[in-house]
PDB file of N, CA and C in Angstrom:
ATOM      1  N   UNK A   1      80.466  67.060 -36.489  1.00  0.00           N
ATOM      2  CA  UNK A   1      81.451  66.690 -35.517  1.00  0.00           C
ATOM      3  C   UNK A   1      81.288  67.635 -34.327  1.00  0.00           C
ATOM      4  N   UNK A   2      81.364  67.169 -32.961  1.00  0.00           N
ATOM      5  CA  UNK A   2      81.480  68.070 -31.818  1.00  0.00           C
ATOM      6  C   UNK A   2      82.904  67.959 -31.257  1.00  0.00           C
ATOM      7  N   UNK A   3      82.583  69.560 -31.421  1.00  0.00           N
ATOM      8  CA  UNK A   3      83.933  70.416 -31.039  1.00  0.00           C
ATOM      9  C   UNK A   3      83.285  70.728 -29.351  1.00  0.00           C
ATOM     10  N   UNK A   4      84.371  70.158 -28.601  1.00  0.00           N
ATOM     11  CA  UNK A   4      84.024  69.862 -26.865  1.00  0.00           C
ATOM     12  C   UNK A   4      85.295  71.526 -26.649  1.00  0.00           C
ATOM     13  N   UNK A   5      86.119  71.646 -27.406  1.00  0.00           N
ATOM     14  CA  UNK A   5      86.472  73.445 -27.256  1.00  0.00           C
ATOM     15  C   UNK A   5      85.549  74.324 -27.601  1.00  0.00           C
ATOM     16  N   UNK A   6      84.975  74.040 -28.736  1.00  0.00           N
ATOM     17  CA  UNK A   6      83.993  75.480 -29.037  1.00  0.00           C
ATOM     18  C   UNK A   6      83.043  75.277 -28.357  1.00  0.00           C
ATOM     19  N   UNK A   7      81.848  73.742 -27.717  1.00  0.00           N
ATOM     20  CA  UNK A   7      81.359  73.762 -27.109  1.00  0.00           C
ATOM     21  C   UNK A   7      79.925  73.490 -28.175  1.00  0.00           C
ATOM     22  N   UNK A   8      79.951  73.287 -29.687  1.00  0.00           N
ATOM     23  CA  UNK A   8      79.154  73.281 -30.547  1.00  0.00           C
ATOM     24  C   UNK A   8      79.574  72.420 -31.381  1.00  0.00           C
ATOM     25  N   UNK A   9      78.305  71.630 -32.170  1.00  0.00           N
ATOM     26  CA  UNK A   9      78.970  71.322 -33.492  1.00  0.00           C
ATOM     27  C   UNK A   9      79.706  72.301 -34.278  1.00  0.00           C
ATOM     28  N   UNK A  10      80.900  71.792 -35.091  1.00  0.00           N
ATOM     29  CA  UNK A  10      81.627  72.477 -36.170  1.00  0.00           C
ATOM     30  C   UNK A  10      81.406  71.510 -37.459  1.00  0.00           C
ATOM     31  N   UNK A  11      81.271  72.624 -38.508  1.00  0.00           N
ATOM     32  CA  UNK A  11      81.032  71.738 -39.869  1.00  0.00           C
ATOM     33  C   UNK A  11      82.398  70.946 -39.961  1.00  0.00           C
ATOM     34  N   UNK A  12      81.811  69.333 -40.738  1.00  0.00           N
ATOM     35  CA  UNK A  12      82.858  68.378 -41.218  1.00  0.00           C
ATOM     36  C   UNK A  12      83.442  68.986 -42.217  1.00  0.00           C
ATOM     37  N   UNK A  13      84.811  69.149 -42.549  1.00  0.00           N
ATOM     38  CA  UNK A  13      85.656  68.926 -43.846  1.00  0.00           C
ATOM     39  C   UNK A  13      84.993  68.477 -44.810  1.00  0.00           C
ATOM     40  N   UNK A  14      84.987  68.699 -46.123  1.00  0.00           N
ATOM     41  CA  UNK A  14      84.161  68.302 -47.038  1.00  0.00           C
ATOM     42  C   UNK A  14      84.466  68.590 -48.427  1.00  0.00           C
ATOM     43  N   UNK A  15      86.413  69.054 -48.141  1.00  0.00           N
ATOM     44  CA  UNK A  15      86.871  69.079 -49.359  1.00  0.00           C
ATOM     45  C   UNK A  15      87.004  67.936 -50.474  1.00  0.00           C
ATOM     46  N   UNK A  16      86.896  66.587 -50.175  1.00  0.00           N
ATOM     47  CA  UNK A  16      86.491  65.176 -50.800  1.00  0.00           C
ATOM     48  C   UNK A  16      85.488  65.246 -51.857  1.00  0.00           C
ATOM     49  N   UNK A  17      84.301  66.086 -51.381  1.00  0.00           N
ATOM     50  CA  UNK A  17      83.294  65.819 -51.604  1.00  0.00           C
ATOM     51  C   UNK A  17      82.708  67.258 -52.462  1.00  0.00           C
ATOM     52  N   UNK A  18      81.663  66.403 -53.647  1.00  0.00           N
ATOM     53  CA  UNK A  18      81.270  67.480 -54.516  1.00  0.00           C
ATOM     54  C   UNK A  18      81.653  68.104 -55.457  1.00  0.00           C
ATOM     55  N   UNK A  19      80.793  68.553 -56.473  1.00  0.00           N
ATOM     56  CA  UNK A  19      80.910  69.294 -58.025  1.00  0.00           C
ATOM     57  C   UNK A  19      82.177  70.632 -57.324  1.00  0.00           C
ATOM     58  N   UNK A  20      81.784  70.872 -56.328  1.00  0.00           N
ATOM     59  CA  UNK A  20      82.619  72.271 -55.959  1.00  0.00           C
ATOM     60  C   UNK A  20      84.478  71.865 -56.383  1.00  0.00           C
ATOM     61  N   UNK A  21      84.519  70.780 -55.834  1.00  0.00           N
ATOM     62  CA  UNK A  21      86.172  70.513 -55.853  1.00  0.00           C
ATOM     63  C   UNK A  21      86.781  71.125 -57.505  1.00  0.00           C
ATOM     64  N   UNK A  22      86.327  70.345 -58.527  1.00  0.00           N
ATOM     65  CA  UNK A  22      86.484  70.702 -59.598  1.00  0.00           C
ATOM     66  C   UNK A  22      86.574  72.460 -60.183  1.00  0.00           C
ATOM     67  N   UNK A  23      85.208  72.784 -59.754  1.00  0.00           N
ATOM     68  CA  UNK A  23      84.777  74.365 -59.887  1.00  0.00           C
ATOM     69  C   UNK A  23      86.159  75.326 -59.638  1.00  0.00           C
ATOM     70  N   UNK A  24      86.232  74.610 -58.123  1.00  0.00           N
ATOM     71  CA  UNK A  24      87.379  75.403 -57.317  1.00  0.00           C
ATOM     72  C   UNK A  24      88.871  75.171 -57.964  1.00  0.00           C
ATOM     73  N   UNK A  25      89.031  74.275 -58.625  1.00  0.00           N
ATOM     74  CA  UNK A  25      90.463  74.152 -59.439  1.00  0.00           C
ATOM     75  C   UNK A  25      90.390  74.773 -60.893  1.00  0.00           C
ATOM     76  N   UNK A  26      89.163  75.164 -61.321  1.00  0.00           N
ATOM     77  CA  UNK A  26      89.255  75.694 -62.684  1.00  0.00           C
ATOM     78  C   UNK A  26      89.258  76.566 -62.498  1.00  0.00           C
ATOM     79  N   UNK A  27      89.064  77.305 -61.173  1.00  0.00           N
ATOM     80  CA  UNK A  27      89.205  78.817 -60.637  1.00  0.00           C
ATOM     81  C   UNK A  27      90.828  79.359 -60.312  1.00  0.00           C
ATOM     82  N   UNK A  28      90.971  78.448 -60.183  1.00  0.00           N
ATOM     83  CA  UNK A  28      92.239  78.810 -59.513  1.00  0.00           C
ATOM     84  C   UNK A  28      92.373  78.983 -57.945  1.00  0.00           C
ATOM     85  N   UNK A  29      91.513  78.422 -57.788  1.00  0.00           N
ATOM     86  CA  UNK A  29      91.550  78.841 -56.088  1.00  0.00           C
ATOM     87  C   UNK A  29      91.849  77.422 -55.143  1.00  0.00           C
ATOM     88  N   UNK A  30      93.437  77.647 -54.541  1.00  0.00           N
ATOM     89  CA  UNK A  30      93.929  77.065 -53.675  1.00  0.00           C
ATOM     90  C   UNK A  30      93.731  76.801 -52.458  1.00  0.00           C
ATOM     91  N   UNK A  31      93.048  76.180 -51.397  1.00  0.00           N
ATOM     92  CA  UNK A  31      93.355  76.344 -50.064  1.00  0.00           C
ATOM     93  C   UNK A  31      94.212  75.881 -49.627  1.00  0.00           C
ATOM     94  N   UNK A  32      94.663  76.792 -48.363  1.00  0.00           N
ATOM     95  CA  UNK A  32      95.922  76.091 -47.689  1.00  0.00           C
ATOM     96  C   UNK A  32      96.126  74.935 -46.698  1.00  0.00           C
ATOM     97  N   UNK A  33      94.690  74.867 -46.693  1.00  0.00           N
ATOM     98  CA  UNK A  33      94.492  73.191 -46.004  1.00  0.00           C
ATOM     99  C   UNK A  33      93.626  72.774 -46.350  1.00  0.00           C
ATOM    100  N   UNK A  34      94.267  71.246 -46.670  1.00  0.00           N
ATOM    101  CA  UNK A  34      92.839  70.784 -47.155  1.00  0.00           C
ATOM    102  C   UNK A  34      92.867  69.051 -46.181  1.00  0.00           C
ATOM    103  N   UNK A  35      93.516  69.093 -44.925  1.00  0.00           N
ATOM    104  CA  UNK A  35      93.285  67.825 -44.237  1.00  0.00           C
ATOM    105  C   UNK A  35      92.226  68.300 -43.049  1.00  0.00           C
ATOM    106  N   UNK A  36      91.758  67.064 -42.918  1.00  0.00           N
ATOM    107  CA  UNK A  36      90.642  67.054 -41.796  1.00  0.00           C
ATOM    108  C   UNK A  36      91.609  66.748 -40.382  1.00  0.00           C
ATOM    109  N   UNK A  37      91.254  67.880 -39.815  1.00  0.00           N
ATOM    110  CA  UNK A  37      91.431  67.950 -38.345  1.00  0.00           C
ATOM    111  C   UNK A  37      91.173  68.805 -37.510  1.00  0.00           C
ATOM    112  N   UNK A  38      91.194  69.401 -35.963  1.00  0.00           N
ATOM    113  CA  UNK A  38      90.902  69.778 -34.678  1.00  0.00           C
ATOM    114  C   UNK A  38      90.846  71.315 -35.927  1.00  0.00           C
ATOM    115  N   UNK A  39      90.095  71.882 -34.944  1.00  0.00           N
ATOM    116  CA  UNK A  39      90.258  73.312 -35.295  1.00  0.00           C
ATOM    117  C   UNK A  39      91.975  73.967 -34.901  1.00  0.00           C
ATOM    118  N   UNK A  40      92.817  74.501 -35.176  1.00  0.00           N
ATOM    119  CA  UNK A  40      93.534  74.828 -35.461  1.00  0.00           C
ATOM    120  C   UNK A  40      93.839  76.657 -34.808  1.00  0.00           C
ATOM    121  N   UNK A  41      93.003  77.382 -35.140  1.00  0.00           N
ATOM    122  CA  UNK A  41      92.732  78.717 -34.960  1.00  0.00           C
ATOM    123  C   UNK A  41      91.295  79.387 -34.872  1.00  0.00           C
ATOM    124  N   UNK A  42      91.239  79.636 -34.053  1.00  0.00           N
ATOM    125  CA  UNK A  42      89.846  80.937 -34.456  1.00  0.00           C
ATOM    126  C   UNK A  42      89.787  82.395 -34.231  1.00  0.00           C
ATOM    127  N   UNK A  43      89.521  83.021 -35.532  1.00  0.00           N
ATOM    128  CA  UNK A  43      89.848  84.421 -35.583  1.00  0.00           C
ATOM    129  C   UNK A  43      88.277  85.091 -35.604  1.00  0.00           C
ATOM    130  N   UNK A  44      88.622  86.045 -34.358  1.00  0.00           N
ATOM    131  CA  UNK A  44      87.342  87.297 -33.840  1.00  0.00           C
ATOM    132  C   UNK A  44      87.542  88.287 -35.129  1.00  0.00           C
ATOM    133  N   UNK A  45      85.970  88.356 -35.013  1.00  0.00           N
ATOM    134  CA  UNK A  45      85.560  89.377 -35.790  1.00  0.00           C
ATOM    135  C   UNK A  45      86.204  90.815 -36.356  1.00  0.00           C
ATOM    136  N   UNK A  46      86.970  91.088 -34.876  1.00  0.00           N
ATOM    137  CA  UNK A  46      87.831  92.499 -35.063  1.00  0.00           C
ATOM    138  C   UNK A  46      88.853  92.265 -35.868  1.00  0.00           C
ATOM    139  N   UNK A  47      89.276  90.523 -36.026  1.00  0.00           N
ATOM    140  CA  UNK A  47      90.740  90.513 -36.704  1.00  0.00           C
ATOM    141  C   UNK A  47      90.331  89.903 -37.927  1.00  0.00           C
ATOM    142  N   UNK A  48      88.921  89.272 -38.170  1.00  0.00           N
ATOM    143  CA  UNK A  48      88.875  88.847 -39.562  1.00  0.00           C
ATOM    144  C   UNK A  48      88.601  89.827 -40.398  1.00  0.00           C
ATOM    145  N   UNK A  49      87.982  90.661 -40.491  1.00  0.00           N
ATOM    146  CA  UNK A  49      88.043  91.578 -41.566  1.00  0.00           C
ATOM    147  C   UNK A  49      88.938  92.828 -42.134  1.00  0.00           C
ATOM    148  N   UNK A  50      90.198  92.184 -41.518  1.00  0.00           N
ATOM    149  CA  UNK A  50      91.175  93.083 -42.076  1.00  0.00           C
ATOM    150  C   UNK A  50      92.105  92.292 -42.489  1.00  0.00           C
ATOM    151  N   UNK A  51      91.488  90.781 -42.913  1.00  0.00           N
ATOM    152  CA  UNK A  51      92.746  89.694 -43.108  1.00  0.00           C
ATOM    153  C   UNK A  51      92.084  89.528 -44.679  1.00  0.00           C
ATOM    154  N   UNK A  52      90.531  90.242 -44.954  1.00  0.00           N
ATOM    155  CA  UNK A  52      89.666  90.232 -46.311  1.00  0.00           C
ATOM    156  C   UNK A  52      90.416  90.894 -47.195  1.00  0.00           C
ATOM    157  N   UNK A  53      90.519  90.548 -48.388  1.00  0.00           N
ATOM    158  CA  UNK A  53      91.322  91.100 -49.632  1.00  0.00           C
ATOM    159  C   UNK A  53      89.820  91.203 -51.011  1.00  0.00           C
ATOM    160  N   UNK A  54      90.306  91.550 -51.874  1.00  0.00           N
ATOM    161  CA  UNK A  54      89.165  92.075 -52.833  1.00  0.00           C
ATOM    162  C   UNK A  54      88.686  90.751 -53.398  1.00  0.00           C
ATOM    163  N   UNK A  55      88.970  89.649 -53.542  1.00  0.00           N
ATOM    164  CA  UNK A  55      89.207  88.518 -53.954  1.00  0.00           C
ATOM    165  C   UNK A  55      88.064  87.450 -53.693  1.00  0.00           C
ATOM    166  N   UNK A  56      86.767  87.500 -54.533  1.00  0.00           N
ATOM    167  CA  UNK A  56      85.618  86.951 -54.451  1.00  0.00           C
ATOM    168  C   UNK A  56      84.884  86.099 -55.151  1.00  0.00           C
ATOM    169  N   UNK A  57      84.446  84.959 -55.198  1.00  0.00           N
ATOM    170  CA  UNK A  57      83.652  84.447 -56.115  1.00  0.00           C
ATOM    171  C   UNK A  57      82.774  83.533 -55.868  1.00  0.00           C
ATOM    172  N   UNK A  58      81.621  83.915 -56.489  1.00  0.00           N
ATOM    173  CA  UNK A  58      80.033  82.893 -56.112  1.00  0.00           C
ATOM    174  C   UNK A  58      80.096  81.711 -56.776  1.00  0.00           C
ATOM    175  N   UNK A  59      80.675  80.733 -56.338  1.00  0.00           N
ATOM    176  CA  UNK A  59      80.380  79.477 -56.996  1.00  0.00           C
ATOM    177  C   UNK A  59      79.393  78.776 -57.777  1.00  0.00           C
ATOM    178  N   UNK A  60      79.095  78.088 -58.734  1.00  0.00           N
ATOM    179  CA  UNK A  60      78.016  77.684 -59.480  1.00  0.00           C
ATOM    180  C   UNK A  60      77.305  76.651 -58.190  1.00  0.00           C
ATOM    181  N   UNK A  61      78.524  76.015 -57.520  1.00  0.00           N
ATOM    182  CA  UNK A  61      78.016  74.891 -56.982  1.00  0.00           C
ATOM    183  C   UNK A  61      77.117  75.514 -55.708  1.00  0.00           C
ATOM    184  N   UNK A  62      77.030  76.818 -55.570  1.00  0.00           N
ATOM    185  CA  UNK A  62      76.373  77.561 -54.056  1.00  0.00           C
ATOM    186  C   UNK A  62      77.076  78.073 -53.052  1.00  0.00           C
ATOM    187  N   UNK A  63      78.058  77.966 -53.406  1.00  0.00           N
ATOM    188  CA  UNK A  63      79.265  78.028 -51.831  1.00  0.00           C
ATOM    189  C   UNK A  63      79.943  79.627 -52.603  1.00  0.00           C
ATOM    190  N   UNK A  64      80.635  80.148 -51.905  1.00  0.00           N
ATOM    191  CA  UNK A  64      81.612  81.084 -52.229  1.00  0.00           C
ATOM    192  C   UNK A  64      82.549  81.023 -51.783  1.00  0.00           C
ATOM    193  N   UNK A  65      83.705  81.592 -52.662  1.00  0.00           N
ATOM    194  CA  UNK A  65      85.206  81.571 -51.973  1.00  0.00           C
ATOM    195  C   UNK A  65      85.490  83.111 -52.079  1.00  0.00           C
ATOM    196  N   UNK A  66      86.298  82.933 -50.665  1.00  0.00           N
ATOM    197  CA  UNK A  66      86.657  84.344 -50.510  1.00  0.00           C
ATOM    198  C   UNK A  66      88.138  84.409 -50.470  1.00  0.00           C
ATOM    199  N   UNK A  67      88.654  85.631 -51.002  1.00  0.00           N
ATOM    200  CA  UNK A  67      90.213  85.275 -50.644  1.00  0.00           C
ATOM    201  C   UNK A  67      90.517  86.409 -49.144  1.00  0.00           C
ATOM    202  N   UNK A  68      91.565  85.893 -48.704  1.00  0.00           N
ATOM    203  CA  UNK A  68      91.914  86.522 -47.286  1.00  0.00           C
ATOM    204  C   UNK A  68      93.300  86.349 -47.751  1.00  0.00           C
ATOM    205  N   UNK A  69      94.304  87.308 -46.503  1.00  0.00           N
ATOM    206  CA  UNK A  69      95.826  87.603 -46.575  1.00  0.00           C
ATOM    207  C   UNK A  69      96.552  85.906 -46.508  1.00  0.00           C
ATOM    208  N   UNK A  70      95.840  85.434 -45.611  1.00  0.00           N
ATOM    209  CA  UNK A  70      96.133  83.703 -45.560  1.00  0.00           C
ATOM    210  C   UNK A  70      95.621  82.523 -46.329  1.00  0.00           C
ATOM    211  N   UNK A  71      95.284  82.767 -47.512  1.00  0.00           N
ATOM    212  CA  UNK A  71      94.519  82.144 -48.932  1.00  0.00           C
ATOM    213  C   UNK A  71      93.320  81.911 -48.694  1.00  0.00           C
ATOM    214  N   UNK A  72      92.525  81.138 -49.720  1.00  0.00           N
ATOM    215  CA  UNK A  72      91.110  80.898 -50.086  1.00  0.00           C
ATOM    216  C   UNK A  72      90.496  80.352 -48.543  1.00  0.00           C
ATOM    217  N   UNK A  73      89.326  81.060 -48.681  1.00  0.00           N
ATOM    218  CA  UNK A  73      88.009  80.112 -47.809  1.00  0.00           C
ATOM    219  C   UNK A  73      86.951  80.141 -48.243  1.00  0.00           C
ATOM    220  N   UNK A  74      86.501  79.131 -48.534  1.00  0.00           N
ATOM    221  CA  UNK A  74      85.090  78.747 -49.152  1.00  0.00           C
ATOM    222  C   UNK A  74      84.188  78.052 -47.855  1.00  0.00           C
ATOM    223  N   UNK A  75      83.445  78.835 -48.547  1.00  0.00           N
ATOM    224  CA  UNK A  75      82.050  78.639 -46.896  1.00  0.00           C
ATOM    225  C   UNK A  75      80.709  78.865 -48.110  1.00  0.00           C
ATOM    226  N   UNK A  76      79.587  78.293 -47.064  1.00  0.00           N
ATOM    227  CA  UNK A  76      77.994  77.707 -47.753  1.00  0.00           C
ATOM    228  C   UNK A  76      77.908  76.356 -47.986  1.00  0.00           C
ATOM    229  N   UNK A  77      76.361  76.716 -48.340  1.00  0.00           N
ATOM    230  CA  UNK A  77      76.080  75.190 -48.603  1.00  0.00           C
ATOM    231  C   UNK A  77      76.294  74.892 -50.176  1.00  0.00           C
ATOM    232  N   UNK A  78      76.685  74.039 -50.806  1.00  0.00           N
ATOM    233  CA  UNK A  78      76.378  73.135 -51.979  1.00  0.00           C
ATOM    234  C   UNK A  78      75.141  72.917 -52.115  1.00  0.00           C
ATOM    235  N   UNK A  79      75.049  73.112 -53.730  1.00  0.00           N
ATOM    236  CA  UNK A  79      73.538  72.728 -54.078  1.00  0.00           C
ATOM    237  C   UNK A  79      74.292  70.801 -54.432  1.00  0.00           C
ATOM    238  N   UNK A  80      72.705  70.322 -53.911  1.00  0.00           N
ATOM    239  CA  UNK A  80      72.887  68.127 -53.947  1.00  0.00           C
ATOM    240  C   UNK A  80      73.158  68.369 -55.393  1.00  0.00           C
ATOM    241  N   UNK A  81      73.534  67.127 -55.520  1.00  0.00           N
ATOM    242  CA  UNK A  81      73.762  66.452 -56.743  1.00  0.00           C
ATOM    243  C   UNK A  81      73.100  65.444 -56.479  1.00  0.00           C
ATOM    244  N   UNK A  82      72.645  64.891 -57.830  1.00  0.00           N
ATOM    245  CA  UNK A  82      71.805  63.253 -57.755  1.00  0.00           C
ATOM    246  C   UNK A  82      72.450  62.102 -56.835  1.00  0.00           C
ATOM    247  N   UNK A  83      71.627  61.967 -56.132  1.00  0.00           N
ATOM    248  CA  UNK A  83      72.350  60.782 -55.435  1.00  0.00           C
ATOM    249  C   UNK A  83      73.438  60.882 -54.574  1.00  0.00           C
ATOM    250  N   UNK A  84      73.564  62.071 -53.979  1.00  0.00           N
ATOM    251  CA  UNK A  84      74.450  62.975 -52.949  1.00  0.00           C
ATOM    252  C   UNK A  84      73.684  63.066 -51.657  1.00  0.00           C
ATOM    253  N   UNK A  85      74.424  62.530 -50.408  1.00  0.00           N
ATOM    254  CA  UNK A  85      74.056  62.470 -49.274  1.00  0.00           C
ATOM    255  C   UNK A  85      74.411  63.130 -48.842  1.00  0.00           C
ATOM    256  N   UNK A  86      75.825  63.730 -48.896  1.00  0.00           N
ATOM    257  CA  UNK A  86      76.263  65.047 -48.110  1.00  0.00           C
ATOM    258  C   UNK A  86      75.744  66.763 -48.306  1.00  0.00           C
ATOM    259  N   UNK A  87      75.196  66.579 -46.738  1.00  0.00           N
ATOM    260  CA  UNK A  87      74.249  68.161 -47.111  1.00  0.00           C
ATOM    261  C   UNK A  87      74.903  69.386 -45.628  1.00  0.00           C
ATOM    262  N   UNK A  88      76.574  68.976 -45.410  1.00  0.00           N
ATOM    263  CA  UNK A  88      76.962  69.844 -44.595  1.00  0.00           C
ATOM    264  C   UNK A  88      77.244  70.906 -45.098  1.00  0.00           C
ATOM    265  N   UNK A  89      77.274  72.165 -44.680  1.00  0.00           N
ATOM    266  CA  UNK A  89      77.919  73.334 -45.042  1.00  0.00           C
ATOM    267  C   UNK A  89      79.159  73.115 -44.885  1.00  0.00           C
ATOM    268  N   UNK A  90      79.817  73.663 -46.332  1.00  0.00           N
ATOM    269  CA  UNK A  90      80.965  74.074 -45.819  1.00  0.00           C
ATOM    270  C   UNK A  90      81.719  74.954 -45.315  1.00  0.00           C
ATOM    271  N   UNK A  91      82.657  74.839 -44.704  1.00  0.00           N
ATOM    272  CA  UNK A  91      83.497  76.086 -44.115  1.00  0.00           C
ATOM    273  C   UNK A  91      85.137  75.616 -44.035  1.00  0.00           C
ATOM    274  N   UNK A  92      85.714  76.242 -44.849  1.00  0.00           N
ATOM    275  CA  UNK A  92      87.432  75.684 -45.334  1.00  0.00           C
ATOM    276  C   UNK A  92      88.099  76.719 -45.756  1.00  0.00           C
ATOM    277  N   UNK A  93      89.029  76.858 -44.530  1.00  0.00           N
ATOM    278  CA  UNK A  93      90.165  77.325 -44.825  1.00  0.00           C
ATOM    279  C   UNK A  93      91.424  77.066 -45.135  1.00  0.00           C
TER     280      UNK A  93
END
């Protein structure tokens, strides 16, 4: 999708999609959004890493979730599954 604010593509939403969804609920790991829309916020470097909490995990499916003061974000790519067309990275907060 092009983001005409950032001036770049931004990865599609892609919580729908993939072995990860499952992974991520047997984990316990919640995000606090999970609808597709406009970017919302973007946080600089100086302010994201003090929003990082100890709270980490490498997904089977390839992706990792990280926890932050404002819940889960899972970012990377997914390894395909058979017969899986979707090959965006994700990035969800």
């Amino acid at each position: 999708m092009w983001n005409a604010a950032l001036g770049h593509r931004s990865p599609r939403h892609s919580s729908r999609y993939g072995m990860w969804m499952k992974e991520r609920s047997e984990n316990n790991i919640h995000l606090s959004d999970q609808h597709h829309g406009p970017v919302d916020l973007l946080i600089g470097a100086d302010v994201a890493g003090k929003l990082l909490t100890t709270g980490n995990k490498l997904l089977s499916s390839g992706s990792s979730a990280i926890e932050t003061k404002l819940g889960w974000t899972v970012m990377g790519r997914t390894r395909r599954e058979k017969g899986d067309e979707n090959t965006d990275p994700i990035l969800q907060c």
